[in-house]
N, C-alpha and C. Protein backbone atom coordinates (compact mmCIF):
# COMPACT_ATOMS: atom_id res chain seq x y z
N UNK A 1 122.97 79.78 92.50
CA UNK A 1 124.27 79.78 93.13
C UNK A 1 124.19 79.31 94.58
N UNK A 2 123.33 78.83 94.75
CA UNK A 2 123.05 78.16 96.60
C UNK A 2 124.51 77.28 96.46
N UNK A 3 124.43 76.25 95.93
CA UNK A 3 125.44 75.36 96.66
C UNK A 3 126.93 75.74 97.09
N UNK A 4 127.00 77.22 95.43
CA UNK A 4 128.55 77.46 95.70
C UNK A 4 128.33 78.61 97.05
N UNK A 5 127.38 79.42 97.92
CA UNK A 5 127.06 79.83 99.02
C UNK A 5 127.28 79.08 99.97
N UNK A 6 126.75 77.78 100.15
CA UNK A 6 126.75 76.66 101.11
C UNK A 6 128.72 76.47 101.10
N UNK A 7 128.87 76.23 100.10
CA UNK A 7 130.08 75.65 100.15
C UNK A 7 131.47 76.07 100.58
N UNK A 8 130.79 77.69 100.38
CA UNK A 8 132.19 78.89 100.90
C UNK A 8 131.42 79.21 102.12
N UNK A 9 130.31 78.85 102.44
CA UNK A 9 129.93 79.23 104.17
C UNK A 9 130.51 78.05 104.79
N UNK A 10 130.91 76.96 104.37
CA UNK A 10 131.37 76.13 105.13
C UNK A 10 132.64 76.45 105.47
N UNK A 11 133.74 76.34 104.15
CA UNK A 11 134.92 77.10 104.76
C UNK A 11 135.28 78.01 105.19
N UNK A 12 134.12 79.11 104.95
CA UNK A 12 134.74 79.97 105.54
C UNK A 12 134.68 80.08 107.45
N UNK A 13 133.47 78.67 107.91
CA UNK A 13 133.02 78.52 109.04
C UNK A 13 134.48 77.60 109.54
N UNK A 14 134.44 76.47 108.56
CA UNK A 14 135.96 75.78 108.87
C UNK A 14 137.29 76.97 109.04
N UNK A 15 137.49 77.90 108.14
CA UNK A 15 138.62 79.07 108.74
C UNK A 15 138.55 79.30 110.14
N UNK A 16 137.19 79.78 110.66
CA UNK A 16 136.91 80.01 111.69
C UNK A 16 137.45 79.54 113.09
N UNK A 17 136.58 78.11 113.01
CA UNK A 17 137.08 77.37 113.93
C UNK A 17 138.46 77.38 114.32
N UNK A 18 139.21 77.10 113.18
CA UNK A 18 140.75 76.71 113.24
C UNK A 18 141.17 77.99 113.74
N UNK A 19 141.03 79.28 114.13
CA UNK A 19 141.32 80.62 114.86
C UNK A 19 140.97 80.05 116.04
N UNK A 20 139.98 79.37 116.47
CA UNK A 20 140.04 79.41 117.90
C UNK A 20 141.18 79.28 118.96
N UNK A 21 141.71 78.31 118.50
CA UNK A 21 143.01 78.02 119.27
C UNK A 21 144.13 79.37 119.51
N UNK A 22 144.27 79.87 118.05
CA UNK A 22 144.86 80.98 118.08
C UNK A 22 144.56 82.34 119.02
N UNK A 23 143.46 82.16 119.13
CA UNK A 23 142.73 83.43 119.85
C UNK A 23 143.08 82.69 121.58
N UNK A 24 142.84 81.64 121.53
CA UNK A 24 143.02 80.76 123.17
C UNK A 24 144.99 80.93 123.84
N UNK A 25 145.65 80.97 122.97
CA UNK A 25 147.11 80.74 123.03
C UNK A 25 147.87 81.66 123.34
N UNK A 26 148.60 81.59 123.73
CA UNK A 26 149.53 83.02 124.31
C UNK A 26 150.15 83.41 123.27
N UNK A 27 150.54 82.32 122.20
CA UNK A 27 151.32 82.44 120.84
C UNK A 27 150.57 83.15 119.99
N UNK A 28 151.05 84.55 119.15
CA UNK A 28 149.98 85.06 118.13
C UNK A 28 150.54 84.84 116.95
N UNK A 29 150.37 85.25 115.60
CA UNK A 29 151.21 85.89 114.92
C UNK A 29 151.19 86.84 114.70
N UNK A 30 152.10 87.52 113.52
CA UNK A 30 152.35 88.55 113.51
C UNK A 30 151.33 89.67 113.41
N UNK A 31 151.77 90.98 113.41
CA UNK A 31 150.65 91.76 113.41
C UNK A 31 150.13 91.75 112.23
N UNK A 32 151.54 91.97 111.34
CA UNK A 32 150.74 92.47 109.75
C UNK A 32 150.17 91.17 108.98
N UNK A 33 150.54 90.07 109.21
CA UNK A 33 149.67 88.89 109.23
C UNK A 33 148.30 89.49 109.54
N UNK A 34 147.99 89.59 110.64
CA UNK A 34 146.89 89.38 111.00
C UNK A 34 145.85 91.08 110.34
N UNK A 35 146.55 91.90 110.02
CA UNK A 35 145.69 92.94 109.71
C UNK A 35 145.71 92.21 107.94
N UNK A 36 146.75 92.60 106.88
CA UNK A 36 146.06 92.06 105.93
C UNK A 36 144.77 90.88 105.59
N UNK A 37 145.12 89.58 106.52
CA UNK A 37 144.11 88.58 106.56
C UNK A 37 142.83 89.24 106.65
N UNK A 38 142.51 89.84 107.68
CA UNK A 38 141.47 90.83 108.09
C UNK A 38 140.90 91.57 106.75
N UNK A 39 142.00 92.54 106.39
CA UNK A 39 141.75 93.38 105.28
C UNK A 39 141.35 92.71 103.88
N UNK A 40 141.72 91.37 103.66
CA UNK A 40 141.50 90.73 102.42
C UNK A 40 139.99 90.25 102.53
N UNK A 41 139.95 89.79 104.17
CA UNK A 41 138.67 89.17 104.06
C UNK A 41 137.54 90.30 104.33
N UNK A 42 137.86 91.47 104.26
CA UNK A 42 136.85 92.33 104.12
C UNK A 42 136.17 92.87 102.53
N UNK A 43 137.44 92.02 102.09
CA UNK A 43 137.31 92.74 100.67
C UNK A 43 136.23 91.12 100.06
N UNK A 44 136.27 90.05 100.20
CA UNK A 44 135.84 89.36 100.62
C UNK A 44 134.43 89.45 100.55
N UNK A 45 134.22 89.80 102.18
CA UNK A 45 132.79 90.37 102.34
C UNK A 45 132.16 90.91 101.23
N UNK A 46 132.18 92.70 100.83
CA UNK A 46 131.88 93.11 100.11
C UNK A 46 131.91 92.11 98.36
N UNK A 47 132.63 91.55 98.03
CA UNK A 47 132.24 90.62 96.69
C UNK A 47 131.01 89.56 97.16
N UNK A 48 131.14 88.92 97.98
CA UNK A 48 129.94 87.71 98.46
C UNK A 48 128.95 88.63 98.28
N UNK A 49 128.90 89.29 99.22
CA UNK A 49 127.74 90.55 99.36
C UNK A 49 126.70 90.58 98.28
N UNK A 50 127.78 91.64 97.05
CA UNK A 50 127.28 92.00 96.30
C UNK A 50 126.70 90.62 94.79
N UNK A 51 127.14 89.62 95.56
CA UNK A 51 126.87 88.92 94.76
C UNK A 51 125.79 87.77 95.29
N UNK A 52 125.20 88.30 96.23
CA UNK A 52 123.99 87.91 96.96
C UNK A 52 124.49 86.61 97.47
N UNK A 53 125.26 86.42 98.03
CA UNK A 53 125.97 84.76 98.73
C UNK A 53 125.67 85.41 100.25
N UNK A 54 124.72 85.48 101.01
CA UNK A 54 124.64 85.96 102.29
C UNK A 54 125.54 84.98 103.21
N UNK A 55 125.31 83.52 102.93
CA UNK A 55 125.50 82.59 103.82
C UNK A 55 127.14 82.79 103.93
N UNK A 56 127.98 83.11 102.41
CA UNK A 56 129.24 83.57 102.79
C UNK A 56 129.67 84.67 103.40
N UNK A 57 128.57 85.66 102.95
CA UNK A 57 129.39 86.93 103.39
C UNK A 57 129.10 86.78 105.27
N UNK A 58 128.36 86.09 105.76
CA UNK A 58 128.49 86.12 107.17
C UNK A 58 129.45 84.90 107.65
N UNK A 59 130.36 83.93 106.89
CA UNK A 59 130.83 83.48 107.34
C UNK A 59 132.71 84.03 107.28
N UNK A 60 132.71 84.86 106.23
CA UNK A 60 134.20 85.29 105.65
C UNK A 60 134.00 86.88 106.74
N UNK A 61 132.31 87.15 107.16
CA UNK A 61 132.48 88.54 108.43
C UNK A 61 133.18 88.36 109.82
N UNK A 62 132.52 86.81 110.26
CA UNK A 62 132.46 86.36 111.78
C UNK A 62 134.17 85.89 111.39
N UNK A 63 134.86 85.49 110.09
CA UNK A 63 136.71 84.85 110.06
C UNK A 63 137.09 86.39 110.04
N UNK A 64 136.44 87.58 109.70
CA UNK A 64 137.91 88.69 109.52
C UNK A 64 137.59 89.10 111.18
N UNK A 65 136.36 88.98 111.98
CA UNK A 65 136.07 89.54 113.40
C UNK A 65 137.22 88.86 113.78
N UNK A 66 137.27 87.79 114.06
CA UNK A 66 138.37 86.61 114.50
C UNK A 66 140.14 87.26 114.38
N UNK A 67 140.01 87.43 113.57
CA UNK A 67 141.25 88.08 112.92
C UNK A 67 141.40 89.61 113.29
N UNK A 68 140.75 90.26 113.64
CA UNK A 68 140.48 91.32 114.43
C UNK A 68 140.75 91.42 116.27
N UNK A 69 140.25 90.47 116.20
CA UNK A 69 140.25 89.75 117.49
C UNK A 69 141.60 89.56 118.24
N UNK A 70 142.53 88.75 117.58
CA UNK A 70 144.01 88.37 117.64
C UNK A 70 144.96 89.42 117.28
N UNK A 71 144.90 90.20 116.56
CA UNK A 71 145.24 91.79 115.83
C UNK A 71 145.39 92.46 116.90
N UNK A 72 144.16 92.61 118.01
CA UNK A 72 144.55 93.28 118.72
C UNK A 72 145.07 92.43 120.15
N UNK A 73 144.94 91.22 120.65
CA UNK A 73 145.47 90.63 121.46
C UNK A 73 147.23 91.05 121.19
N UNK A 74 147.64 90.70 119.98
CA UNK A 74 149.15 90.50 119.61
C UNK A 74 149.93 92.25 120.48
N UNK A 75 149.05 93.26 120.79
CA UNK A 75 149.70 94.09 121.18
C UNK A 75 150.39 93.64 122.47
């Protein structure tokens, strides 16, 4: 299963990026936006995890931090 690892560490690195701006901007969205996103991609985590995809589960960890990140800026 390497490639399909490689392949969701990429997007999930591409999700990433595309937060930056968001995190840079005075504009957020909403809160509960941003906590479910969070919450899905935790759930996320734990499946990669357990399904030994390391390279995803640290890339879908560092997109829900992100999302954590802005969650709490939006206050």
């Amino acid at each position: 299963m390497i490639w399909q690892d490689i392949a969701l560490m990429l997007g999930g690195f591409a999700f990433a990026l595309a937060l930056v701006p968001t995190i840079r901007s005075a504009n957020k969205p909403a809160r509960m936006t941003c906590a479910i996103t969070a919450a899905c991609l935790a759930v996320y985590c734990v499946a990669y995890a357990t399904l030994g995809l390391w390279l995803a589960f640290s890339a879908a960890l560092i997109t829900k931090g992100m999302w954590c990140i802005v969650f709490i800026q939006r206050r």
